[in-house]
C-alpha atoms as a PDB file:
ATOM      1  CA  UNK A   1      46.723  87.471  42.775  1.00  0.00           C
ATOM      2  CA  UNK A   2      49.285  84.882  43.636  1.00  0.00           C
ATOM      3  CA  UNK A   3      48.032  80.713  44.682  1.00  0.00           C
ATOM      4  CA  UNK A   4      47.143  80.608  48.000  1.00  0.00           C
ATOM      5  CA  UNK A   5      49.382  78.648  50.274  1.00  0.00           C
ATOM      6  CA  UNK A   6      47.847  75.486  51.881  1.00  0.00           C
ATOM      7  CA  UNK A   7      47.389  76.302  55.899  1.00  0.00           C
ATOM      8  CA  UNK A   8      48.637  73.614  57.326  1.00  0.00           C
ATOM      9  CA  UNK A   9      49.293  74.564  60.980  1.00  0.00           C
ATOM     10  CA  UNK A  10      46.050  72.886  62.357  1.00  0.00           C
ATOM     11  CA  UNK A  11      45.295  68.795  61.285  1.00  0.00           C
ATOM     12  CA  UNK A  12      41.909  70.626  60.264  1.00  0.00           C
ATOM     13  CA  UNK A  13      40.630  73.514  57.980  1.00  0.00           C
ATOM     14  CA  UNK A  14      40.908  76.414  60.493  1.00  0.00           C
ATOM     15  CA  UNK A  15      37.735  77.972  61.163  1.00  0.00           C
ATOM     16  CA  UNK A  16      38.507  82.335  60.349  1.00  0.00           C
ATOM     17  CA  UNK A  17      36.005  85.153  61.099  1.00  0.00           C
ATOM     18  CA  UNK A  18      36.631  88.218  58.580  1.00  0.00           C
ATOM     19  CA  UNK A  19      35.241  91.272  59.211  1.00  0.00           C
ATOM     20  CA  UNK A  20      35.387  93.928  57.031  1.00  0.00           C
ATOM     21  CA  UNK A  21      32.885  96.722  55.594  1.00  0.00           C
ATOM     22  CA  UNK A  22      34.455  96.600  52.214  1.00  0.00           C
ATOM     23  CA  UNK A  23      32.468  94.086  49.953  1.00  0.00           C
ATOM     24  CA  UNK A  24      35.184  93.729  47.038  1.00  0.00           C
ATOM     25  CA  UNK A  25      38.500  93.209  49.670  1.00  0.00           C
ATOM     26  CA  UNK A  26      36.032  90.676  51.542  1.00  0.00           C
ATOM     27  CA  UNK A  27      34.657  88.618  48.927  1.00  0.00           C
ATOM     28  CA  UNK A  28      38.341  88.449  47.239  1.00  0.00           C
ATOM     29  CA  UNK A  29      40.106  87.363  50.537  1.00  0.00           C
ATOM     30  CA  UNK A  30      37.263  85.191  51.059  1.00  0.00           C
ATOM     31  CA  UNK A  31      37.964  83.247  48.302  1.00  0.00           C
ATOM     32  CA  UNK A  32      41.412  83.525  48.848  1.00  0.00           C
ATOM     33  CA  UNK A  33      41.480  81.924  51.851  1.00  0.00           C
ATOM     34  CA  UNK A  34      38.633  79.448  51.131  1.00  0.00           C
ATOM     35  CA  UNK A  35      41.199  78.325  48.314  1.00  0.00           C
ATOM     36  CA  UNK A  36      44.227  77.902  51.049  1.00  0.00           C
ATOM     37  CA  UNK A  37      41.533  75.472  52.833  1.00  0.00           C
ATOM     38  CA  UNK A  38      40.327  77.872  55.441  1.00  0.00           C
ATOM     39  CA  UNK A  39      36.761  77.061  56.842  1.00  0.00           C
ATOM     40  CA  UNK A  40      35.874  81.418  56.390  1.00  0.00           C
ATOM     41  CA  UNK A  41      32.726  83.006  58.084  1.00  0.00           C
ATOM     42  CA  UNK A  42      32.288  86.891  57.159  1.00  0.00           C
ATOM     43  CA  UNK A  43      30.493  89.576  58.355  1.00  0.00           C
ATOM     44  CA  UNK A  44      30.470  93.749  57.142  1.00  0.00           C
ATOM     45  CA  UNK A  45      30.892  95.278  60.667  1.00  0.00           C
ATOM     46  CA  UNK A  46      31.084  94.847  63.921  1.00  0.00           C
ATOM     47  CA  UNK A  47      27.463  93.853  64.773  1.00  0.00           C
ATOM     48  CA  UNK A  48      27.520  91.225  62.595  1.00  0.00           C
ATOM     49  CA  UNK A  49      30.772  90.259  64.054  1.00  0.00           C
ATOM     50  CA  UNK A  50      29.464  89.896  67.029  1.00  0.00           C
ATOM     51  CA  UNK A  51      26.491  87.338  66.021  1.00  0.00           C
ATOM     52  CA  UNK A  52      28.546  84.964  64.599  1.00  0.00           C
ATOM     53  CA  UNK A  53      30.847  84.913  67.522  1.00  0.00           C
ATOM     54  CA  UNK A  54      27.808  84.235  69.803  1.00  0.00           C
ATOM     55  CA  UNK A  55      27.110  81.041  67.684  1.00  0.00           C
ATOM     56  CA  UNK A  56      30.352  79.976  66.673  1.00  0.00           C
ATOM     57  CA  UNK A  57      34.029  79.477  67.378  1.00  0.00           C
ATOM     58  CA  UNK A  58      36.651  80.579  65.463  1.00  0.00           C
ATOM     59  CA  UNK A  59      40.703  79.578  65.495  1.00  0.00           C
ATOM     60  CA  UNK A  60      41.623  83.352  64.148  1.00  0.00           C
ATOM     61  CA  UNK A  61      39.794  86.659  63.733  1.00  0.00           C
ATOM     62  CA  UNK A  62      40.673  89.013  60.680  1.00  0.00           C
ATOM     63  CA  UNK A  63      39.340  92.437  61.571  1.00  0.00           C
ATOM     64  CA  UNK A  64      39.561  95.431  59.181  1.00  0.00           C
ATOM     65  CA  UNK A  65      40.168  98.475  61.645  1.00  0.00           C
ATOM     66  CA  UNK A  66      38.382 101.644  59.248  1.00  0.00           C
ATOM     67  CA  UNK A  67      34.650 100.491  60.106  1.00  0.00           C
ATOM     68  CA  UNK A  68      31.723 102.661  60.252  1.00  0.00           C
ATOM     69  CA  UNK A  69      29.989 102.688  64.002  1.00  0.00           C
ATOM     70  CA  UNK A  70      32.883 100.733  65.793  1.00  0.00           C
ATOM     71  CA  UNK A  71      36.317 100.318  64.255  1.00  0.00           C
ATOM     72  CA  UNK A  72      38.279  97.348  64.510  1.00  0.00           C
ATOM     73  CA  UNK A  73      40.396  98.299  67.604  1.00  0.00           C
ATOM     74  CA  UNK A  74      36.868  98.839  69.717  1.00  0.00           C
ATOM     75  CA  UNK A  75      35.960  95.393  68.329  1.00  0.00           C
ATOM     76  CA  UNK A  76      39.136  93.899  69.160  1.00  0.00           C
ATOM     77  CA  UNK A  77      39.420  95.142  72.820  1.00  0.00           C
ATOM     78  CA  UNK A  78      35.891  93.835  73.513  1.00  0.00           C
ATOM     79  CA  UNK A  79      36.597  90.215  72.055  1.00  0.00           C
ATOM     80  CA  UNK A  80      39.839  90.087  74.177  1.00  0.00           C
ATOM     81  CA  UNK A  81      37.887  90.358  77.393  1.00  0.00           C
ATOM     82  CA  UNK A  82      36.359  87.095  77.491  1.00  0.00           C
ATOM     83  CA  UNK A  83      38.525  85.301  74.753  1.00  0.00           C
ATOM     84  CA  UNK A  84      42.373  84.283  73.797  1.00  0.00           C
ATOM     85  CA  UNK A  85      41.353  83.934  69.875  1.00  0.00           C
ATOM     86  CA  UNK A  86      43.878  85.357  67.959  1.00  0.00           C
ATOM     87  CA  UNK A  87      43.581  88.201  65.774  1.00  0.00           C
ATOM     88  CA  UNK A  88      44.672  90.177  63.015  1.00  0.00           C
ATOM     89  CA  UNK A  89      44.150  93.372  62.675  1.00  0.00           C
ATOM     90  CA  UNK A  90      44.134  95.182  58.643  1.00  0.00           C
ATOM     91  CA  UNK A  91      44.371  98.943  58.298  1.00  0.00           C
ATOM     92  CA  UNK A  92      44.969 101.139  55.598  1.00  0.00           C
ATOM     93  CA  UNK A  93      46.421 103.465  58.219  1.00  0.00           C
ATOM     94  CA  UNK A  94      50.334 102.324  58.802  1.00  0.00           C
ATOM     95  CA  UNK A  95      50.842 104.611  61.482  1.00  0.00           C
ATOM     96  CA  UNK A  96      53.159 103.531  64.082  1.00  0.00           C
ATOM     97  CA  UNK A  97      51.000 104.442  67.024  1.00  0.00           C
ATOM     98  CA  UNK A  98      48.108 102.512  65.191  1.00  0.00           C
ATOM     99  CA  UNK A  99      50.168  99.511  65.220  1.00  0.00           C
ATOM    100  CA  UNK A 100      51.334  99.735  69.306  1.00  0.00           C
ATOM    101  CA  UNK A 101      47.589 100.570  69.846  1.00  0.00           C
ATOM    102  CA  UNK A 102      46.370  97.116  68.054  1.00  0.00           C
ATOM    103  CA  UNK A 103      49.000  95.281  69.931  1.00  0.00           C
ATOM    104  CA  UNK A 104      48.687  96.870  73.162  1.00  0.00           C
ATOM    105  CA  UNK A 105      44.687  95.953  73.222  1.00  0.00           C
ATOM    106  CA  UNK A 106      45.703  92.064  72.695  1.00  0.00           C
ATOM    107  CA  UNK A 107      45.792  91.659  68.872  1.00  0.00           C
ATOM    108  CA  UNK A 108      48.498  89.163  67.512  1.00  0.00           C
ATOM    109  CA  UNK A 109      49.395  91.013  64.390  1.00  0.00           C
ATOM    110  CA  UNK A 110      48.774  94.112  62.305  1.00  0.00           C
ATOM    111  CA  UNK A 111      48.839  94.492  58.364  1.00  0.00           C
ATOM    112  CA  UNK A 112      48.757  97.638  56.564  1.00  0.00           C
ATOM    113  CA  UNK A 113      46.607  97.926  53.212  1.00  0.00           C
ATOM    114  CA  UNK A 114      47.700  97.042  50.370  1.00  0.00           C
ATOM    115  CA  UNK A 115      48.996  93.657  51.522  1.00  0.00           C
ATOM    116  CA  UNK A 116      49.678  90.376  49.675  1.00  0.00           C
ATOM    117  CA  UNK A 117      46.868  87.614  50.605  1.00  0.00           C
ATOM    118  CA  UNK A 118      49.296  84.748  50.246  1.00  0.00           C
ATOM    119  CA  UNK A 119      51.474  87.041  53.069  1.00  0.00           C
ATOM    120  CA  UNK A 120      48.315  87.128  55.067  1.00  0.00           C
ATOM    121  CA  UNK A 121      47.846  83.492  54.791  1.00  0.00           C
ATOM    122  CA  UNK A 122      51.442  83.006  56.054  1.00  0.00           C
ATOM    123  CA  UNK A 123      51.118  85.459  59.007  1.00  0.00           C
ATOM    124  CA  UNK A 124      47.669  83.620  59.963  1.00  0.00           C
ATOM    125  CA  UNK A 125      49.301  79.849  59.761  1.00  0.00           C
ATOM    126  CA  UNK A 126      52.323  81.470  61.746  1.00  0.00           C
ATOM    127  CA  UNK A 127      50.315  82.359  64.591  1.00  0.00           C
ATOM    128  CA  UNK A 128      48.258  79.690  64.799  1.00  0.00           C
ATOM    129  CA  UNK A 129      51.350  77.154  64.811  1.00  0.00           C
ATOM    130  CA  UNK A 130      52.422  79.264  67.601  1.00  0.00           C
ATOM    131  CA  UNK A 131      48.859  79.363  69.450  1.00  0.00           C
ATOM    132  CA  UNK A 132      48.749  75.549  69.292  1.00  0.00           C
ATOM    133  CA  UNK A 133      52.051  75.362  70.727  1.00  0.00           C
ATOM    134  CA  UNK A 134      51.357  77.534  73.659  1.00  0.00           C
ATOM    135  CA  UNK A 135      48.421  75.523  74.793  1.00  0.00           C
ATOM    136  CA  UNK A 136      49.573  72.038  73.744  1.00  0.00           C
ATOM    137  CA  UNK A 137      47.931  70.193  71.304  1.00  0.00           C
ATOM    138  CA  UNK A 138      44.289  69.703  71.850  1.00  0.00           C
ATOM    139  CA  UNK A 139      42.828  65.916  70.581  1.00  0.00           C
ATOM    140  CA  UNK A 140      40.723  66.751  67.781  1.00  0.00           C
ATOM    141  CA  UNK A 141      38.942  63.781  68.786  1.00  0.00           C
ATOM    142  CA  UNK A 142      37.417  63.249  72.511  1.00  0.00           C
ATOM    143  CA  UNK A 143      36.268  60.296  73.684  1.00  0.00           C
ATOM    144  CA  UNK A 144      33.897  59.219  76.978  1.00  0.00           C
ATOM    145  CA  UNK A 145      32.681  55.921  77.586  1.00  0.00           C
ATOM    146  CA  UNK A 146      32.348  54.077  74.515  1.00  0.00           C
ATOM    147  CA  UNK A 147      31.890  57.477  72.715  1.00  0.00           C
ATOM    148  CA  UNK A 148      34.066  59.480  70.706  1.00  0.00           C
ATOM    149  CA  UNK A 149      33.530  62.866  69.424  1.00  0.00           C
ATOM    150  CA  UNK A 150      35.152  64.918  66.763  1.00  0.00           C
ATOM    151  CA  UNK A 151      34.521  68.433  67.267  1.00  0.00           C
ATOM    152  CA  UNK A 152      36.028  69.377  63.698  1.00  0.00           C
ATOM    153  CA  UNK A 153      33.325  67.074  61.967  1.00  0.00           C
ATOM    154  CA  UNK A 154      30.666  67.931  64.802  1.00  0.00           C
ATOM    155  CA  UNK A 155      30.401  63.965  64.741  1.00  0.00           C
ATOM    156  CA  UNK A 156      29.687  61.563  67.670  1.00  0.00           C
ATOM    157  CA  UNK A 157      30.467  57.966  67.234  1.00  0.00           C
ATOM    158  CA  UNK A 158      29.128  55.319  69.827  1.00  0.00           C
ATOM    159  CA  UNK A 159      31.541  52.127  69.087  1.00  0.00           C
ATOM    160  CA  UNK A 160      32.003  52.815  65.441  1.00  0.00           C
ATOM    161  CA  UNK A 161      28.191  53.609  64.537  1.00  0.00           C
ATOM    162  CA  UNK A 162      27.235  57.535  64.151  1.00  0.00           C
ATOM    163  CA  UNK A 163      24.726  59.297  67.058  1.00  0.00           C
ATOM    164  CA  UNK A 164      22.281  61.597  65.141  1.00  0.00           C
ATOM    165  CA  UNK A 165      22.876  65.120  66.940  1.00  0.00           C
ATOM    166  CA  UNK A 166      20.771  68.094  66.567  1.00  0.00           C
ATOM    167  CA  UNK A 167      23.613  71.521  65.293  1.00  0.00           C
ATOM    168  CA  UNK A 168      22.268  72.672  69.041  1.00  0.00           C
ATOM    169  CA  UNK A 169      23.615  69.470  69.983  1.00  0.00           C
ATOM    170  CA  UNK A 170      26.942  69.732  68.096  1.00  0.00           C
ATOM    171  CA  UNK A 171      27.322  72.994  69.419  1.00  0.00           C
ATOM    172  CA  UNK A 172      26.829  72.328  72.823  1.00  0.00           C
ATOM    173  CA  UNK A 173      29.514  68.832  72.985  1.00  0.00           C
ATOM    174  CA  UNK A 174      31.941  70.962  71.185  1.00  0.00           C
ATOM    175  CA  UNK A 175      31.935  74.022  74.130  1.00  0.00           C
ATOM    176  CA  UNK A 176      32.390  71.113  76.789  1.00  0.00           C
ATOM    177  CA  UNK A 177      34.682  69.051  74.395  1.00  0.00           C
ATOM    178  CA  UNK A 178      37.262  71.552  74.083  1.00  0.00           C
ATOM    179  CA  UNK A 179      37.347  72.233  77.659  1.00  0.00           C
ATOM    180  CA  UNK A 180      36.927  67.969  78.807  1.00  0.00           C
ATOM    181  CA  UNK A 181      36.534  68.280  82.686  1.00  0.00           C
ATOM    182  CA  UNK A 182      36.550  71.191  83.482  1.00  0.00           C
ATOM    183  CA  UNK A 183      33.066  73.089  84.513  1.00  0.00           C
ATOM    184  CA  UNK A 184      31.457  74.945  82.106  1.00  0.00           C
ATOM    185  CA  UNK A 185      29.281  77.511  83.324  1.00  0.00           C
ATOM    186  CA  UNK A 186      25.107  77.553  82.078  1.00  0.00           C
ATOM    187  CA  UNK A 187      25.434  81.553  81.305  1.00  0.00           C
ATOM    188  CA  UNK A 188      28.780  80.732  78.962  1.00  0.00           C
ATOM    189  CA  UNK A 189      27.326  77.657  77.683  1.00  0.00           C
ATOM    190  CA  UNK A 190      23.984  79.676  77.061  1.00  0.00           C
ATOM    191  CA  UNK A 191      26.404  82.677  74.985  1.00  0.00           C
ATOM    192  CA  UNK A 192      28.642  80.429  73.062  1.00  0.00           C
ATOM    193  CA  UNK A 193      26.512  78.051  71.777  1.00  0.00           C
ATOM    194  CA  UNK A 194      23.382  80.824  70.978  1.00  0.00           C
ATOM    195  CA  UNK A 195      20.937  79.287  73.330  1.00  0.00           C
ATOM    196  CA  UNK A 196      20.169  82.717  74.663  1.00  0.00           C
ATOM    197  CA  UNK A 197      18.445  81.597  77.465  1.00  0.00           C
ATOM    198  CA  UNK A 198      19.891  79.249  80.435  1.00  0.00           C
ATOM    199  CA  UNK A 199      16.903  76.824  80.598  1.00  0.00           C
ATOM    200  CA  UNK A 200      17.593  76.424  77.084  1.00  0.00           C
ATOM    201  CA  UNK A 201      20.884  74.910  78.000  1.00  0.00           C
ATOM    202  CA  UNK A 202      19.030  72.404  80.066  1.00  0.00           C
ATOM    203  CA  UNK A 203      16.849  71.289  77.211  1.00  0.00           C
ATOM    204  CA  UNK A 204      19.963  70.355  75.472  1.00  0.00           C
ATOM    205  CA  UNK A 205      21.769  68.963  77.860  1.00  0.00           C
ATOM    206  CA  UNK A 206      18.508  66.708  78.463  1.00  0.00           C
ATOM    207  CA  UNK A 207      18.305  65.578  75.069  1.00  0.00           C
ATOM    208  CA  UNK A 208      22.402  64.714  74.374  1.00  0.00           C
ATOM    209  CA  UNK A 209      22.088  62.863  77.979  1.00  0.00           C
ATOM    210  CA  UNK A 210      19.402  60.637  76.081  1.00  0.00           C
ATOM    211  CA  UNK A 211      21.577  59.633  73.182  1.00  0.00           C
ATOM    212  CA  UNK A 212      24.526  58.821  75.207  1.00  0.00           C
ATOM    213  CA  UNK A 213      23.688  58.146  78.986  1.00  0.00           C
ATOM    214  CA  UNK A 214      22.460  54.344  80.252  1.00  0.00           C
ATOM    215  CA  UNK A 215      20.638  56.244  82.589  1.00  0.00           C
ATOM    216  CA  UNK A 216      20.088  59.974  81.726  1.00  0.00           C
ATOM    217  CA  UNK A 217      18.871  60.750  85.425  1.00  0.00           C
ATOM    218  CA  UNK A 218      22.024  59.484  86.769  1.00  0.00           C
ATOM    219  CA  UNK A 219      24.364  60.934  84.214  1.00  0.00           C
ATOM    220  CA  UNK A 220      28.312  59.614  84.257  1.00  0.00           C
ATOM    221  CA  UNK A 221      29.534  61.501  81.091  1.00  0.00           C
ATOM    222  CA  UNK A 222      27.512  64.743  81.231  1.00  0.00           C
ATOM    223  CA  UNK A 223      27.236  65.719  84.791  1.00  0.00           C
ATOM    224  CA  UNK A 224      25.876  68.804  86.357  1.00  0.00           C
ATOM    225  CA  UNK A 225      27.827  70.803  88.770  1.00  0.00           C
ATOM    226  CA  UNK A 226      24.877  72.114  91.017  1.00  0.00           C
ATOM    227  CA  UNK A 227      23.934  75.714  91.216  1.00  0.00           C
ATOM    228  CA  UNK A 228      27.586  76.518  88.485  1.00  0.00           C
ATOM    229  CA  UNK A 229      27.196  74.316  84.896  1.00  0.00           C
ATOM    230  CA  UNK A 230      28.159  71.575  83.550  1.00  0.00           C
ATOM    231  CA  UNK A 231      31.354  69.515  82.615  1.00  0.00           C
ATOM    232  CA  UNK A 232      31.861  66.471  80.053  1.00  0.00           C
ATOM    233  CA  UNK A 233      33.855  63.387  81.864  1.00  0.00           C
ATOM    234  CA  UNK A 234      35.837  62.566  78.717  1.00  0.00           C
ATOM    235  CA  UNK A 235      38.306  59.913  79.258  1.00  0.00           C
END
């Protein structure tokens, strides 16, 4: 196996979900791509797939399409319903009409087994150059008040000095950091950040309006849009 190339498309480790049912090909690439820098998450099939992207975000999925239960292109679809992540797609099967079926459901790229990892590395650093130049770049670091937050680190800084947060904290500053004034919905903020329930959401939005409000019943930073969400007033 050749060195990995560095990814250097993001100022950060990306963040990759692999999926794949084969434990030797996911354990290798896993390294692999650790070894490039990658931040990688893995699951064995779909379902598993699907918990981590409930409690996490990730800049790229890497989904093996010859799964037991639901293949790759079912998982695929279903992600691209509520989400823009990229993805690649890895089949054994080069069939043409394999390939326009991936793409045509949303995926970014398809790569028949065998494949060189240091290829899939490129591909993967390709896209996400071009993903971050489709949406602009996105401050890694968001700042409110005398605040700043760095969602890669999950660390909040009041004037230099570092906030304690909770992970349900981190996870819940990060959904409304990467989307600064807009409205976040309680049912999406409940799903992406693993809450489960909506009051739950609450709770946590109580507790971060603690550590960073003068007056957590009049919030400025973390307000509530009645009867929708809420949205982080980031400078």
């Amino acid at each position: 196996m050749s060195a990995a190339p560095a990814f250097d498309a993001l100022d950060r480790p990306p963040h990759l979900l692999l999926v794949d049912d084969d434990d030797r090909i996911r354990d290798l690439l896993k390294r692999f791509l650790t070894q490039a820098g990658a931040r990688v998450s893995a699951a064995a099939d779909a379902a598993g797939a699907r918990r981590l992207l409930s409690s996490m975000d990730f800049d790229l999925l890497i989904l093996d399409v010859m799964m037991p239960i639901e293949d790759g292109f079912s998982l695929a679809e279903s992600v691209r319903k509520n989400s823009k992540v990229p993805i690649i797609l890895l089949t054994a099967r080069g069939l043409a009409e394999d390939r326009i079926r991936g793409l045509s459901i949303g995926a970014d790229d398809y790569v028949p087994k065998p494949f060189e990892p240091a290829e899939l590395t490129l591909r993967i650093n390709a896209i996400l150059r071009r993903t971050v130049m489709q949406r602009g770049e996105t401050p890694e670091i968001v700042t409110f008040g005398p605040f700043a937050f760095n969602a890669g680190r999950g660390e909040l800084q009041r004037e230099g000095a570092i906030v304690r947060l909770t992970e349900a904290e981190v996870a819940m500053l990060r959904v409304l950091a990467a989307r600064p004034g807009e409205v976040v919905t309680r049912e999406d903020l409940a799903k992406r950040t693993g809450q489960g329930l909506e009051r739950s959401v609450d709770v946590q939005i109580t507790r971060l309006r603690r550590k960073t409000e003068t007056d957590p019943r009049a919030p400025v930073y973390l307000q509530t849009v009645r009867g929708v969400g809420y949205r982080l007033a980031a400078d």
